[in-house]
C-alpha atoms as a PDB file:
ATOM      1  CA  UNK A   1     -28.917-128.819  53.658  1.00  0.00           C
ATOM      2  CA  UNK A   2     -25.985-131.378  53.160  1.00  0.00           C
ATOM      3  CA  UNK A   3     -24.122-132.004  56.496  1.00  0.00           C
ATOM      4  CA  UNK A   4     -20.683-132.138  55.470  1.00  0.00           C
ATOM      5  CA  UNK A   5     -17.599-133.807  57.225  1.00  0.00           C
ATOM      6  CA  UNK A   6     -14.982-131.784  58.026  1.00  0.00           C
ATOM      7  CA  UNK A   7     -12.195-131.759  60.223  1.00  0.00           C
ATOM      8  CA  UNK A   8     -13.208-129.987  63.782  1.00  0.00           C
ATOM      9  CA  UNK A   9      -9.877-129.716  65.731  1.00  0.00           C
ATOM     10  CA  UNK A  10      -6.102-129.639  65.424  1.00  0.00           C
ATOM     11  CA  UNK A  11      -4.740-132.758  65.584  1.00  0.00           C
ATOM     12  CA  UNK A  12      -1.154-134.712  65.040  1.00  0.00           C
ATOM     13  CA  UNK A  13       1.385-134.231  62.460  1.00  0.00           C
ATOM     14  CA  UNK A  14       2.180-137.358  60.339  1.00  0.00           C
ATOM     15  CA  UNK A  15       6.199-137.471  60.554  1.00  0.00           C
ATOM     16  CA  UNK A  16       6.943-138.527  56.977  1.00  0.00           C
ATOM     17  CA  UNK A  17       4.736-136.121  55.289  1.00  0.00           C
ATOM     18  CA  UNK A  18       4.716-132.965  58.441  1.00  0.00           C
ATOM     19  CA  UNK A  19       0.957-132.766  57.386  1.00  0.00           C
ATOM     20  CA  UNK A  20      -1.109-132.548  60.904  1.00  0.00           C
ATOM     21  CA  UNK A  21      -3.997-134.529  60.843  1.00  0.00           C
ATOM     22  CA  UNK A  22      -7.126-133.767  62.796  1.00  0.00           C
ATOM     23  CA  UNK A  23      -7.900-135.944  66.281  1.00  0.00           C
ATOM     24  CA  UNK A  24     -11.494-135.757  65.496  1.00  0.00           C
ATOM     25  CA  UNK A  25     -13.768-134.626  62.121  1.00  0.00           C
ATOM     26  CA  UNK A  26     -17.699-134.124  61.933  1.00  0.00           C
ATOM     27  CA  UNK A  27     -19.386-137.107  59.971  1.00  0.00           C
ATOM     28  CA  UNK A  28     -22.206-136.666  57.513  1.00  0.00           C
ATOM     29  CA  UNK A  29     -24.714-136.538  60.278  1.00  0.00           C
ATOM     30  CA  UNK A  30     -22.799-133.941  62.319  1.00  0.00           C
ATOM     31  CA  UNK A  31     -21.693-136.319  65.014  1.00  0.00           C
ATOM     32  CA  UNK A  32     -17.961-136.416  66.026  1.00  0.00           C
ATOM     33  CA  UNK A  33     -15.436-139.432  65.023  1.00  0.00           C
ATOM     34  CA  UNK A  34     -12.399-140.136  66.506  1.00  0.00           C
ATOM     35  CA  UNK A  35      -8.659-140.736  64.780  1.00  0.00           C
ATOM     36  CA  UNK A  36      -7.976-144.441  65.422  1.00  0.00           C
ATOM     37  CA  UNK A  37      -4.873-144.254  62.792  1.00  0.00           C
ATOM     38  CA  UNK A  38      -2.630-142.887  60.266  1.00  0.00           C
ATOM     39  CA  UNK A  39      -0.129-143.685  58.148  1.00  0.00           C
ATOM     40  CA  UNK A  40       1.507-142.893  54.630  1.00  0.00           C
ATOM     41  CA  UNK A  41       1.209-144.240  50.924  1.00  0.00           C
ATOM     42  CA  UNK A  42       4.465-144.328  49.106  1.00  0.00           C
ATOM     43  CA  UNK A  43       4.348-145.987  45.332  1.00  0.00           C
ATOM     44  CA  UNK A  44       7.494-147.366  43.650  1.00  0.00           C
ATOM     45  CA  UNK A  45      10.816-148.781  45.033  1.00  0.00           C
ATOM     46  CA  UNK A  46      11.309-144.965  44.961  1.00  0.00           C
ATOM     47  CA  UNK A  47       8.920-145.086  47.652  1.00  0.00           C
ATOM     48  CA  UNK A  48       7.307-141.683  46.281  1.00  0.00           C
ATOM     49  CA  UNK A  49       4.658-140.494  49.014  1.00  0.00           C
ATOM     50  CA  UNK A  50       1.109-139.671  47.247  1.00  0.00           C
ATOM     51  CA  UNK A  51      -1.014-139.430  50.215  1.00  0.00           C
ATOM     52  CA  UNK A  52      -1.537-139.546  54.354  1.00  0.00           C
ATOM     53  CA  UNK A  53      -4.766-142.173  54.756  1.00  0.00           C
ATOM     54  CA  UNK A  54      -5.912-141.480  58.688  1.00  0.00           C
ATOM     55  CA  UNK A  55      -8.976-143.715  59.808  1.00  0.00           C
ATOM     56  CA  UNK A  56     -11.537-142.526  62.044  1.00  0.00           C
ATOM     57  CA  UNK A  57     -14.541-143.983  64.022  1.00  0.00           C
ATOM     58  CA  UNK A  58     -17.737-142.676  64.973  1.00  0.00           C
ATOM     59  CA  UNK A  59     -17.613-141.298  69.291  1.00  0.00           C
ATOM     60  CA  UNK A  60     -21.285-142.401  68.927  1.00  0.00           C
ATOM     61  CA  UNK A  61     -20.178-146.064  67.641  1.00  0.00           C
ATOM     62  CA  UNK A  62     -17.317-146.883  69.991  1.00  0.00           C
ATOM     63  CA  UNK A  63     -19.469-148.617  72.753  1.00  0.00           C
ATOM     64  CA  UNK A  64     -21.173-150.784  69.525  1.00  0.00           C
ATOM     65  CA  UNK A  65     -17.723-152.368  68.756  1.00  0.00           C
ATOM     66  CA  UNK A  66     -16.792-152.855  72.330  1.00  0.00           C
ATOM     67  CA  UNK A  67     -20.060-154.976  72.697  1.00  0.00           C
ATOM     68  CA  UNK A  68     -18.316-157.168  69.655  1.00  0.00           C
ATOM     69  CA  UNK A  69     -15.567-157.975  71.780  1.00  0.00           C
ATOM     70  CA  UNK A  70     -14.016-160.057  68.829  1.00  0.00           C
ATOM     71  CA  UNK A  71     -10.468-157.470  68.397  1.00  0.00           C
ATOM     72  CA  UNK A  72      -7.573-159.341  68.780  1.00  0.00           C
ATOM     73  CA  UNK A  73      -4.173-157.339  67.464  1.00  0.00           C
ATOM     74  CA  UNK A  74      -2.623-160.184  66.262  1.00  0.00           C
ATOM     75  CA  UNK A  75      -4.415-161.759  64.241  1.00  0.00           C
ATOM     76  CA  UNK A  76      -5.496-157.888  62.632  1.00  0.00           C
ATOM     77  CA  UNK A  77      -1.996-157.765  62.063  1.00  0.00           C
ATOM     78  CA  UNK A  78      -1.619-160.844  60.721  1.00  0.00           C
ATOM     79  CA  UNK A  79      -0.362-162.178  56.985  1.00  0.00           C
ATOM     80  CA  UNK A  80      -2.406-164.633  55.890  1.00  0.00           C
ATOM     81  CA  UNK A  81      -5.831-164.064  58.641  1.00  0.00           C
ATOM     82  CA  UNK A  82      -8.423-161.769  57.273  1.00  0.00           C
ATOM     83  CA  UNK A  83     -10.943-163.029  60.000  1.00  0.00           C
ATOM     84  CA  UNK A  84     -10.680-160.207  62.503  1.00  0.00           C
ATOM     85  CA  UNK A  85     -10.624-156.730  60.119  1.00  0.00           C
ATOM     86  CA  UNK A  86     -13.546-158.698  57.984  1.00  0.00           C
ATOM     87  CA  UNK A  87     -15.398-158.880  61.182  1.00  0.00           C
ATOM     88  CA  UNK A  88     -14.688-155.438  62.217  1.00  0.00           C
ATOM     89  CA  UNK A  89     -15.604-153.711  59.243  1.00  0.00           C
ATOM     90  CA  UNK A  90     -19.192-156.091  59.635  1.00  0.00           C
ATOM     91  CA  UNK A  91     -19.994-154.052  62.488  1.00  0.00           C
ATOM     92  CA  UNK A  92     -22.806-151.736  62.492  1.00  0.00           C
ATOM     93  CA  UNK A  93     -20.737-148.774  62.874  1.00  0.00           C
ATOM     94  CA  UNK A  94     -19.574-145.489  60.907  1.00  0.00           C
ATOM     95  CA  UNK A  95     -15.865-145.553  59.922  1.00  0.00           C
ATOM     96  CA  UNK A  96     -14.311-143.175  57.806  1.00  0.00           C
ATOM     97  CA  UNK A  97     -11.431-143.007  55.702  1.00  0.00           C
ATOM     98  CA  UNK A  98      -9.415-139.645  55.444  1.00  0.00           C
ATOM     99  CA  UNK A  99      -7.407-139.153  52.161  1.00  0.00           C
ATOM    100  CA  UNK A 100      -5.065-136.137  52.024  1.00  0.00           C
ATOM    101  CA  UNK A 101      -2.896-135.556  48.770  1.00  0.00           C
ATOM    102  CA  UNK A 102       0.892-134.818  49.855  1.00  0.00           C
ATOM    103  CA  UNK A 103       1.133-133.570  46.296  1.00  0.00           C
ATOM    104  CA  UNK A 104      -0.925-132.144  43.929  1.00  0.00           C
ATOM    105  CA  UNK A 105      -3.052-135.187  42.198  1.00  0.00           C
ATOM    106  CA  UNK A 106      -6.106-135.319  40.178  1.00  0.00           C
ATOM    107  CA  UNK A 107      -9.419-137.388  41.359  1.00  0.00           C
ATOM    108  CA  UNK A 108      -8.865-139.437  38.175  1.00  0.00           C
ATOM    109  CA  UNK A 109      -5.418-140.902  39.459  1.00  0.00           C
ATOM    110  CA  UNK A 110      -6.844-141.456  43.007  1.00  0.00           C
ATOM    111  CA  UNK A 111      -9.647-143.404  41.644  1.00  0.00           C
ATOM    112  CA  UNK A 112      -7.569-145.368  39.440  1.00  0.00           C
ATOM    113  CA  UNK A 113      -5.384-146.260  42.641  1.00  0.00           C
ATOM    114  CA  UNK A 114      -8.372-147.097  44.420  1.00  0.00           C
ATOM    115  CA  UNK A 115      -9.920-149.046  41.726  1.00  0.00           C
ATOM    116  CA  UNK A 116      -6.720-151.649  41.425  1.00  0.00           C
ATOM    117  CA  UNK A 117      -7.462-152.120  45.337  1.00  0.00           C
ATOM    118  CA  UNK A 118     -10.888-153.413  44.721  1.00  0.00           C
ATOM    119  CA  UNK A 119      -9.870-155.204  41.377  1.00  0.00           C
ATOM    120  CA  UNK A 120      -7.178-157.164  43.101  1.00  0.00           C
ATOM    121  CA  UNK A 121      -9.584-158.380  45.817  1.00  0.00           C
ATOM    122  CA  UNK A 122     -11.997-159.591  43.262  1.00  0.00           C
ATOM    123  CA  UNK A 123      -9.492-161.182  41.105  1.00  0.00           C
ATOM    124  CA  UNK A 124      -7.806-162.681  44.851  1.00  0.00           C
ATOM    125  CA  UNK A 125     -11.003-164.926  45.746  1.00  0.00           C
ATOM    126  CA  UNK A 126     -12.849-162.467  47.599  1.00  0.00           C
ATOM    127  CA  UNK A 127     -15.939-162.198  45.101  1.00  0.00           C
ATOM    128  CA  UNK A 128     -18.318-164.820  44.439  1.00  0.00           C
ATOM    129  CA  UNK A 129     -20.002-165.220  41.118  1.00  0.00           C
ATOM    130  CA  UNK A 130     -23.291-164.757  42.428  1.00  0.00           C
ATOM    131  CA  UNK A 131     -22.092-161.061  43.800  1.00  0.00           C
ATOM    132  CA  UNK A 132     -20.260-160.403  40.393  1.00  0.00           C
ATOM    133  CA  UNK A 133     -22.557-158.674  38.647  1.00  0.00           C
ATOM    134  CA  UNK A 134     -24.014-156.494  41.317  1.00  0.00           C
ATOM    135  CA  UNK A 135     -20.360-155.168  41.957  1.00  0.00           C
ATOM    136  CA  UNK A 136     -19.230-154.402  38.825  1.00  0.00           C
ATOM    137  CA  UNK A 137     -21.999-152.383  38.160  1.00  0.00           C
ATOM    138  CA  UNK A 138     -21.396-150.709  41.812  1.00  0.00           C
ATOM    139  CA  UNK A 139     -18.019-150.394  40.428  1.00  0.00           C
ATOM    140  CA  UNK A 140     -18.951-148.142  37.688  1.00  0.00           C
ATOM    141  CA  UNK A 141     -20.458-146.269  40.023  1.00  0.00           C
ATOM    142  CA  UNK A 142     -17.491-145.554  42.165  1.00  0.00           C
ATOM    143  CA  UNK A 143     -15.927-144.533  39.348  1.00  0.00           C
ATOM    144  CA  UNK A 144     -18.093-141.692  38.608  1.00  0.00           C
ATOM    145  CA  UNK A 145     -18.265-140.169  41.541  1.00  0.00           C
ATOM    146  CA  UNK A 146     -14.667-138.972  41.859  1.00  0.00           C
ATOM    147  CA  UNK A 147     -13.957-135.264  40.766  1.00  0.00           C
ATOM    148  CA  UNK A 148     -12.053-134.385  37.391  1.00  0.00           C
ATOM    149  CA  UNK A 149     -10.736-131.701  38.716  1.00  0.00           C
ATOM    150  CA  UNK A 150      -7.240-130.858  40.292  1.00  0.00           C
ATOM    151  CA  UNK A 151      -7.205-132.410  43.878  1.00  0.00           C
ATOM    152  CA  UNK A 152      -4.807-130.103  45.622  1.00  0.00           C
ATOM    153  CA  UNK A 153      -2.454-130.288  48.931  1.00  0.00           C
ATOM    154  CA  UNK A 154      -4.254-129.069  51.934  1.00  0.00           C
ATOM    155  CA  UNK A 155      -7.828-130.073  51.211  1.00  0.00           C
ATOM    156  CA  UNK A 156      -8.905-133.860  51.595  1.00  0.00           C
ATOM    157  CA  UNK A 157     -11.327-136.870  50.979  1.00  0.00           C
ATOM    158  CA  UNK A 158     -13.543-138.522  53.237  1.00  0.00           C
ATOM    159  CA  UNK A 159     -15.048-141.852  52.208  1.00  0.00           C
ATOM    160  CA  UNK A 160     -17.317-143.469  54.813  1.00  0.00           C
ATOM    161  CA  UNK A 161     -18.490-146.791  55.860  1.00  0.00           C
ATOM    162  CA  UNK A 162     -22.242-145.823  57.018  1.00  0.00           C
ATOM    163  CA  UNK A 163     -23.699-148.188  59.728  1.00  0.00           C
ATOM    164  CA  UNK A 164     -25.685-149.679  56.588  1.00  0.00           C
ATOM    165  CA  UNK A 165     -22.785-150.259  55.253  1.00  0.00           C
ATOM    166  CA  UNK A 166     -22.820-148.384  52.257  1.00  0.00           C
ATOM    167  CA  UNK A 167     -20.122-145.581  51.529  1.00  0.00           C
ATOM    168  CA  UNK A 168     -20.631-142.081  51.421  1.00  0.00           C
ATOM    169  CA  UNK A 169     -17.699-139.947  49.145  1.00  0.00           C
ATOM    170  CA  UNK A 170     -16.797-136.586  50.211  1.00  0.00           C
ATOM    171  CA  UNK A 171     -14.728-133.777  48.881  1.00  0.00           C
ATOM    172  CA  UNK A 172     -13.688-130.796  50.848  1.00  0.00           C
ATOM    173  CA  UNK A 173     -17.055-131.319  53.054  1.00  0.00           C
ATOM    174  CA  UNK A 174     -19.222-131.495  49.606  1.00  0.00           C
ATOM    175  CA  UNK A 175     -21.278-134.436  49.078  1.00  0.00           C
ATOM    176  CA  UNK A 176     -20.535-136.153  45.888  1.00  0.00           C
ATOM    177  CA  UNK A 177     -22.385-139.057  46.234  1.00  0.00           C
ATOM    178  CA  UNK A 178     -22.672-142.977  47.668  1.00  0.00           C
ATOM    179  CA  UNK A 179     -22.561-146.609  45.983  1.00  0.00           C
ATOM    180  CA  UNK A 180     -25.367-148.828  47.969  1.00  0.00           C
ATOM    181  CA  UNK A 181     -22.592-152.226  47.703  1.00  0.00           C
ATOM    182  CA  UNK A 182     -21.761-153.863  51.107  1.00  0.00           C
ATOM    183  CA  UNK A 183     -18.962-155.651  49.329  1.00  0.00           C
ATOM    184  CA  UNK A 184     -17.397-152.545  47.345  1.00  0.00           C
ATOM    185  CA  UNK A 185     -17.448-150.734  50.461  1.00  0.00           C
ATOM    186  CA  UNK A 186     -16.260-153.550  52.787  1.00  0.00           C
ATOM    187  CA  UNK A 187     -13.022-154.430  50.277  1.00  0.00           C
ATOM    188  CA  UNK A 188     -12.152-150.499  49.437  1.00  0.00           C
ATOM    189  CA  UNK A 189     -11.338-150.458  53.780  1.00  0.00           C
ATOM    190  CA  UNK A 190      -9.694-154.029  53.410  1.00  0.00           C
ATOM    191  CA  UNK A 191      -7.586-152.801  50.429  1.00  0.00           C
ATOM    192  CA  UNK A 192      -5.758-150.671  53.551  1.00  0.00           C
ATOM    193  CA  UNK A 193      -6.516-154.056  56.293  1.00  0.00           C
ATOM    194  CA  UNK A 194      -5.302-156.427  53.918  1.00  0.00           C
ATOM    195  CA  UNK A 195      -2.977-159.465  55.497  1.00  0.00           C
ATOM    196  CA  UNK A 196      -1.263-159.504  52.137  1.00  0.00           C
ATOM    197  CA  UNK A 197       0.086-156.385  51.058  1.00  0.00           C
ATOM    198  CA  UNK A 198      -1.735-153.635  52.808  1.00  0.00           C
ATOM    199  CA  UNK A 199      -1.748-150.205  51.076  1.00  0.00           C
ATOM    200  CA  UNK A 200      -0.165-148.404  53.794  1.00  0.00           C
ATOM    201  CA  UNK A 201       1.493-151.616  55.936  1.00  0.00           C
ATOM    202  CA  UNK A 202       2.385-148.389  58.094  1.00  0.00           C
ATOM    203  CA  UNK A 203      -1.427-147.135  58.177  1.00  0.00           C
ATOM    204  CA  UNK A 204      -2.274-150.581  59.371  1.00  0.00           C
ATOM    205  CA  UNK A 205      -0.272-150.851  62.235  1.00  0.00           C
ATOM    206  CA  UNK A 206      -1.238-147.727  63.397  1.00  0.00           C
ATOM    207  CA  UNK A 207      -4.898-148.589  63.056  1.00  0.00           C
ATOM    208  CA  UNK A 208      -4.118-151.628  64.881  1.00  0.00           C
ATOM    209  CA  UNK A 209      -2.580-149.954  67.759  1.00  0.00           C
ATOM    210  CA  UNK A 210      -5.489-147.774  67.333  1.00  0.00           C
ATOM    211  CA  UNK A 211      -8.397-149.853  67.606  1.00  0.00           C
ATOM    212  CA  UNK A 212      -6.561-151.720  70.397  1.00  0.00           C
ATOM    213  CA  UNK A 213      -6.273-148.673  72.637  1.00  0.00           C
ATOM    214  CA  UNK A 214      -9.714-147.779  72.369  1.00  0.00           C
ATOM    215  CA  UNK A 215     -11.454-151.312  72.403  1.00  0.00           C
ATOM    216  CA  UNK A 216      -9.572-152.331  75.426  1.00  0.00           C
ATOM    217  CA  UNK A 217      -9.151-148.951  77.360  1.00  0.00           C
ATOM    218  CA  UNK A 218     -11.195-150.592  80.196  1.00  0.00           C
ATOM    219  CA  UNK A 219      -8.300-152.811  80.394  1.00  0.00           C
ATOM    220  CA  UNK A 220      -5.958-150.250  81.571  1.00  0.00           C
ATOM    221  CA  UNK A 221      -8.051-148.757  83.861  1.00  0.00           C
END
């Protein structure tokens, strides 16, 4: 039996979009993860919105990254410093990345989008030739995993960072499958933690504000 993430309580509505995302969702080994943030993807200086991208972190996983104690707001936020969300996203822990259509799409397109991200990272400086060949052919991978079919309003993806860090593709709490690449996993969550254009510069500040209330909660105590 295939454990299946799916969303497991009502949660906030994004304001652009009205779509309510869920606070929490069940990760592929039935253990809860928590929203840290959400935000929407607009395409073209018609700023067309295409999707609402909410991050999550395993419950289990939060005391892990508090142990890191390397978060620092400002610098995830920054431009032109990639040191912090690289870091983070070296942790041992499960994120997840919640992709919900605000109009009818195909898997085709979102792969395509998602495929650009990782392109633009390689072509940017963040591959080394030694890596190259590994991730292209992890790339080809990716690509295949993605349904053909209609990908309608209302249901949504989940693509995980496992502790191993290897990511884990979901469909409407169906399995479709995983690519076993640290670096195609680790750049697909930068494309949206990018300094330079982000993906959703509004998903990243939320995340930001997320990760910031819940790694420094004892703070406020």
């Amino acid at each position: 039996m295939t454990l299946k993430a799916i969303a497991t309580f009502a949660g906030i509505i994004e304001p652009e979009s009205k779509i309510p995302i869920p606070t929490y969702i069940s990760l592929y080994d039935g253990t809860k993860a928590k929203l840290v943030g959400l935000g929407i993807r607009t395409v073209s200086f018609l700023k067309m919105k295409v999707y609402v991208i909410a991050m999550y972190i395993g419950e289990n996983d939060i005391e892990i990254l508090k142990k890191w104690k390397g978060y620092d707001k400002a610098k995830f936020l920054s431009s032109t410093d990639e040191s912090v969300t690289s870091d983070l996203l070296d942790q041992p822990v499960d994120l997840a990345i919640r992709i919900e259509p605000v109009r009818n799409t195909n898997g085709q397109h979102l792969r395509d989008g998602f495929v650009r991200a990782l392109t633009n990272r390689m072509q940017n400086g963040h591959l080394n030739d030694d890596d190259a060949e590994d991730v292209l052919e992890a790339l080809k991978e990716f690509k295949a995993q993605f349904p053909k079919s209609l990908v309608k309003t209302g249901t949504a993806m989940i693509l995980t960072k496992q502790r191993d860090g290897y990511l884990r593709i979901e469909y409407e709490g169906a399995y479709i499958g995983a690519v076993k690449n640290k670096w195609l996993t680790k750049n697909l969550f930068m494309g949206y933690l990018a300094a330079d254009n982000p993906i959703s510069e509004k998903a990243k500040i939320s995340i930001a504000e997320g990760f910031d209330k819940i790694l420094n909660i004892s703070n406020t105590v």
